[in-house]
N, C-alpha and C. Protein backbone atom coordinates (compact mmCIF):
# COMPACT_ATOMS: atom_id res chain seq x y z
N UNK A 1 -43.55 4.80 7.00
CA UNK A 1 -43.67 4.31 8.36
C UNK A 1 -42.29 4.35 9.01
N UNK A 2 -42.04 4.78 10.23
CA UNK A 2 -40.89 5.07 11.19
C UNK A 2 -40.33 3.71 11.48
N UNK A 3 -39.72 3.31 11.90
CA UNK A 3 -39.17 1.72 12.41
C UNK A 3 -39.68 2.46 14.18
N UNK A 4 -39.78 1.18 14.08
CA UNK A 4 -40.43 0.58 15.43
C UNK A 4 -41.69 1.14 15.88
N UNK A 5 -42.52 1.61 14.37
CA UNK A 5 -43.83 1.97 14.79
C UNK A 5 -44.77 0.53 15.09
N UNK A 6 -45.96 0.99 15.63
CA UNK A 6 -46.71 0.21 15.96
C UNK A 6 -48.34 -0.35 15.10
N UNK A 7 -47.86 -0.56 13.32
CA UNK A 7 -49.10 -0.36 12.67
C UNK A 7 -50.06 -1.13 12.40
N UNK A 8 -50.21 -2.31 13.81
CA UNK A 8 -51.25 -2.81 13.77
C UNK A 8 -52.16 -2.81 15.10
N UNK A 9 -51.29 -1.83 15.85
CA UNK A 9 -51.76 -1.61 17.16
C UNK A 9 -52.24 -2.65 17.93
N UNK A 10 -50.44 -3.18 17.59
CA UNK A 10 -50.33 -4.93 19.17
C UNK A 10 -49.97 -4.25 20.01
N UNK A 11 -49.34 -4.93 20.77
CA UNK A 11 -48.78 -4.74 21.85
C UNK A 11 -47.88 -3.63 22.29
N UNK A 12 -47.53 -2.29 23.05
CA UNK A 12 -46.74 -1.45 22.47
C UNK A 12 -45.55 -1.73 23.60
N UNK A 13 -44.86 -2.38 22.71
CA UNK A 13 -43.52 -2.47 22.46
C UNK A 13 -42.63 -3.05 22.21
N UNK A 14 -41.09 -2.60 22.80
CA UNK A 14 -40.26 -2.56 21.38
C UNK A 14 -38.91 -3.95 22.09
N UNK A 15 -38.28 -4.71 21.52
CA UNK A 15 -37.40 -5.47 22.23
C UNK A 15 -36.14 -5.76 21.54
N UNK A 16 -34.93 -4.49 22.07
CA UNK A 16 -33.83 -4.63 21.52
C UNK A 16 -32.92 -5.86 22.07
N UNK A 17 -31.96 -5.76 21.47
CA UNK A 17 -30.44 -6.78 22.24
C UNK A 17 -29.91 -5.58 22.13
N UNK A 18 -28.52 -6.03 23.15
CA UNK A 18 -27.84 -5.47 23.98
C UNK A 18 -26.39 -6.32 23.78
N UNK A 19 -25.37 -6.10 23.49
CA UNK A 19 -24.23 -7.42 23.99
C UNK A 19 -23.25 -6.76 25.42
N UNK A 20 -23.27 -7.30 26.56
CA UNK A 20 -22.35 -6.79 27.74
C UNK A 20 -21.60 -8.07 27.94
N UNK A 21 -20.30 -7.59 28.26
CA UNK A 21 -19.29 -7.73 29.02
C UNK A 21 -18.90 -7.99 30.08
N UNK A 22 -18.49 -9.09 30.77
CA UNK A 22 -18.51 -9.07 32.54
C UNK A 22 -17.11 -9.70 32.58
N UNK A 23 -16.29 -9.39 33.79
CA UNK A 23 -15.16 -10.09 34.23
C UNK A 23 -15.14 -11.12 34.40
N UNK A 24 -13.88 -11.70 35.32
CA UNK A 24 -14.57 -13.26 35.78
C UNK A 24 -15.36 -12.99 37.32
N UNK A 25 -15.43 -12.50 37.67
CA UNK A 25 -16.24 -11.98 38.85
C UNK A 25 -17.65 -11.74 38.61
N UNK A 26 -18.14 -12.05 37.11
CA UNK A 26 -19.38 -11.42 37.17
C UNK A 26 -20.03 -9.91 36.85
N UNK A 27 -18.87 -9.28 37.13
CA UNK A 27 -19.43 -7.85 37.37
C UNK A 27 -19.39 -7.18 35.87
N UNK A 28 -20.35 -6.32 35.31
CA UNK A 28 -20.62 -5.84 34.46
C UNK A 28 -19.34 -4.98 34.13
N UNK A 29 -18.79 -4.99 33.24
CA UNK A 29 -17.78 -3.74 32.80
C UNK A 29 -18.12 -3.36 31.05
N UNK A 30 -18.58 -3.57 30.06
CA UNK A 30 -19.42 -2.57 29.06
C UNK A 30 -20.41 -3.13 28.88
N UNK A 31 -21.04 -1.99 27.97
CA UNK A 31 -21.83 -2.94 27.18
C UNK A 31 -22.04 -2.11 25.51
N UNK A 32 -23.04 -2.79 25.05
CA UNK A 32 -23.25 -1.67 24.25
C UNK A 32 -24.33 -0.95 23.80
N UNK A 33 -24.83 -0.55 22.88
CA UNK A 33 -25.95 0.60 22.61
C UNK A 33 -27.01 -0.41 22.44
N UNK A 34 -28.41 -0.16 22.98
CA UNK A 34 -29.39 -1.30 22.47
C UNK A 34 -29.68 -0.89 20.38
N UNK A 35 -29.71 -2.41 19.99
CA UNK A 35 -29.51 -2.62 18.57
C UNK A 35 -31.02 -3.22 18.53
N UNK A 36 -31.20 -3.44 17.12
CA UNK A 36 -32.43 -4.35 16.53
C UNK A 36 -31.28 -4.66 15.54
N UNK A 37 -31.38 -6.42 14.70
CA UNK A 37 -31.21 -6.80 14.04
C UNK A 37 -31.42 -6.63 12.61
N UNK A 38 -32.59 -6.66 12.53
CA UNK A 38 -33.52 -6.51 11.24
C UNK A 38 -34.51 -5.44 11.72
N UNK A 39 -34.10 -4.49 12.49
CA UNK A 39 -35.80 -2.83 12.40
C UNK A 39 -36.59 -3.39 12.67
N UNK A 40 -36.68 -4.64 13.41
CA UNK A 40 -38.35 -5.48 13.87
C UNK A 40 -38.53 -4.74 14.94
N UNK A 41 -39.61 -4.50 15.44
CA UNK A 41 -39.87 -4.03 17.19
C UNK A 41 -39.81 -5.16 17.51
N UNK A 42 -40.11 -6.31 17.66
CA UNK A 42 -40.29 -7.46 18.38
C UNK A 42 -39.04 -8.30 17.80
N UNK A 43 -37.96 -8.21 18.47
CA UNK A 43 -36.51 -9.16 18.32
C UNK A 43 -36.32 -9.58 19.68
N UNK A 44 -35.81 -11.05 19.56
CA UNK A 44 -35.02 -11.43 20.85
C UNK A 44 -34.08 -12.61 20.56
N UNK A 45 -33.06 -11.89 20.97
CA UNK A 45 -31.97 -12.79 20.92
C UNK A 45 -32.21 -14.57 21.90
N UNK A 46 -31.63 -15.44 21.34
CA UNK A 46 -31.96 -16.73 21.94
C UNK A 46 -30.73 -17.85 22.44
N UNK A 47 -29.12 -17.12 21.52
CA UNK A 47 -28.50 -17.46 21.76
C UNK A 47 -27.37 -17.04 21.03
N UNK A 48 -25.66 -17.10 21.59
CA UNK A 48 -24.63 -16.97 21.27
C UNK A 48 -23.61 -17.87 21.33
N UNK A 49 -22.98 -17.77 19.69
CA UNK A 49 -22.05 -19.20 20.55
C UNK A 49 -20.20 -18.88 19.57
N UNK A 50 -19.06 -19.70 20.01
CA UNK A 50 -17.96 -19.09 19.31
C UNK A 50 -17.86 -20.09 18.04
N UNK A 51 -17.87 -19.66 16.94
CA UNK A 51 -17.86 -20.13 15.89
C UNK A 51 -16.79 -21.02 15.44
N UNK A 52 -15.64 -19.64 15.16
CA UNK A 52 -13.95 -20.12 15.06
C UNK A 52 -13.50 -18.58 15.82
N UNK A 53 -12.07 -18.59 15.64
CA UNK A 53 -11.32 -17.54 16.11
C UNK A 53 -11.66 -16.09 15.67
N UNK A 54 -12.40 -16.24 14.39
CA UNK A 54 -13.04 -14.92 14.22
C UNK A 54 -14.79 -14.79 14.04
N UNK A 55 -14.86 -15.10 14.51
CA UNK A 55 -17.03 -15.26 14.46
C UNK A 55 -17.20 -15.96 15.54
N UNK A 56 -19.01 -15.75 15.66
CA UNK A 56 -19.89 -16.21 16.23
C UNK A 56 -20.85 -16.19 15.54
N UNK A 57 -21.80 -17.20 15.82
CA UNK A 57 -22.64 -17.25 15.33
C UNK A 57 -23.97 -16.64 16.68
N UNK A 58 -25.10 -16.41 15.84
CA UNK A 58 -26.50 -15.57 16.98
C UNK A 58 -27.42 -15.90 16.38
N UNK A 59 -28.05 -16.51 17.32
CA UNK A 59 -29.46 -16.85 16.53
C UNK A 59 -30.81 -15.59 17.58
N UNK A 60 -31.70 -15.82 16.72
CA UNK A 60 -32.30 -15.09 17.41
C UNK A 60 -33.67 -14.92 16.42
N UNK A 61 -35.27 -14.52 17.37
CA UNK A 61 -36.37 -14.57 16.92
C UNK A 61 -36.89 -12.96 16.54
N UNK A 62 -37.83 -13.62 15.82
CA UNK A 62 -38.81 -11.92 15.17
C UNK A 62 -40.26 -11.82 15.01
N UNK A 63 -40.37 -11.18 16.25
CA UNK A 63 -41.67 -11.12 15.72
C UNK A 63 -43.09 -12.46 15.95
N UNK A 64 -42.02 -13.26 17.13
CA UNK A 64 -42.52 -14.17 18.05
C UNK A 64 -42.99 -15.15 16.92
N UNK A 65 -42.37 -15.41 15.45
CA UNK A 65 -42.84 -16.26 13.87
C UNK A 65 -41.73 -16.86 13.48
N UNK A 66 -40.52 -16.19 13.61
CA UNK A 66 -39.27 -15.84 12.50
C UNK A 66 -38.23 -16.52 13.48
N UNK A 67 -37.68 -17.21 12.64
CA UNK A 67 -36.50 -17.47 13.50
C UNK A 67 -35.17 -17.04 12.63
N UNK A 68 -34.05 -16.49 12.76
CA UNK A 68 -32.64 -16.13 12.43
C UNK A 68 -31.63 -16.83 12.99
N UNK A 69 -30.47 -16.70 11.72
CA UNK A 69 -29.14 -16.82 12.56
C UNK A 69 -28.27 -15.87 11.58
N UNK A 70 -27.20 -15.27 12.55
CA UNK A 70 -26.50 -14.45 11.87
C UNK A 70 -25.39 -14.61 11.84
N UNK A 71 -24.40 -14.55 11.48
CA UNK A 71 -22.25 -14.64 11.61
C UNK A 71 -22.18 -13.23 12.12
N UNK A 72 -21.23 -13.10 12.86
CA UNK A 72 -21.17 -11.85 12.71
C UNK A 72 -19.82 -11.96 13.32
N UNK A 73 -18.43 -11.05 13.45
CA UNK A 73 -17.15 -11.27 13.55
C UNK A 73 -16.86 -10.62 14.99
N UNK A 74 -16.11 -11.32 15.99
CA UNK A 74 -15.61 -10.94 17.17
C UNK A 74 -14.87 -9.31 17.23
N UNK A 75 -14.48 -9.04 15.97
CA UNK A 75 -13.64 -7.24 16.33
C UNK A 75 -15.20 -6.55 16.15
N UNK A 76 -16.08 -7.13 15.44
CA UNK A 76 -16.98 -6.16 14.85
C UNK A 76 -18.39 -5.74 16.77
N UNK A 77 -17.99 -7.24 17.36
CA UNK A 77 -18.89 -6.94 18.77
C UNK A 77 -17.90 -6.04 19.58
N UNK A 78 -16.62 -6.19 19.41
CA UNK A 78 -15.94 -5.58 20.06
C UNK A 78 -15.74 -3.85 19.92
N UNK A 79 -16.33 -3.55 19.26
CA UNK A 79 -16.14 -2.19 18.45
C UNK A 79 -17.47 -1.67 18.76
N UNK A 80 -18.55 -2.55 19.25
CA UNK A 80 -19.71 -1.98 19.11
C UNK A 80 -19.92 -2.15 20.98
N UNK A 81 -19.31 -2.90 21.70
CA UNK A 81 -18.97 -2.68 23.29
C UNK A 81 -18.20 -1.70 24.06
N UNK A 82 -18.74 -0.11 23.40
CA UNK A 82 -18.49 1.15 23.48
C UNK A 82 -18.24 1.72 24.93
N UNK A 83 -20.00 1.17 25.54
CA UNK A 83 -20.04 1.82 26.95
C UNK A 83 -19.56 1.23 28.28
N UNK A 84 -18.72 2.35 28.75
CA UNK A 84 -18.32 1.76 30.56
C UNK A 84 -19.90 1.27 31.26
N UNK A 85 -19.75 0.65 31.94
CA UNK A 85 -20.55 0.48 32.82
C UNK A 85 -20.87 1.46 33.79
């Protein structure tokens, strides 16, 4: 089976995250590639927050059942906030 197939024929479709970037103005300046967490079609992020000087923590749902939280390190979002706006 492909990731992000549909093999119980719910609902069709798919719900990545995204992490963007804005000035203090608001205005969009990157972002990055839409991700899935865990290859679920059904992910949604619920929240972000600063951990310490190197992490954050993300929580986030799966599959409208599942709830997550992940660490994940400030160079590592930064590396993955590729695209100009």
């Amino acid at each position: 089976m492909k990731s992000h197939e549909n093999p119980f024929n719910h609902k069709d479709a798919v719900y990545l995250s995204r992490f963007v970037y804005w000035d203090s103005e608001w205005n969009i300046k990157k972002t990055s590639s839409p991700f899935s967490f865990l290859d679920g079609r059904i992910e949604f992020t619920t929240g972000l927050d600063h951990l310490n000087e190197k992490d954050v923590i993300i929580t986030f749902g799966m599959c409208d059942s599942s709830a997550f939280t992940v660490r994940m390190t400030k160079s590592l979002i930064e590396k993955l906030l590729n695209r100009l706006w």
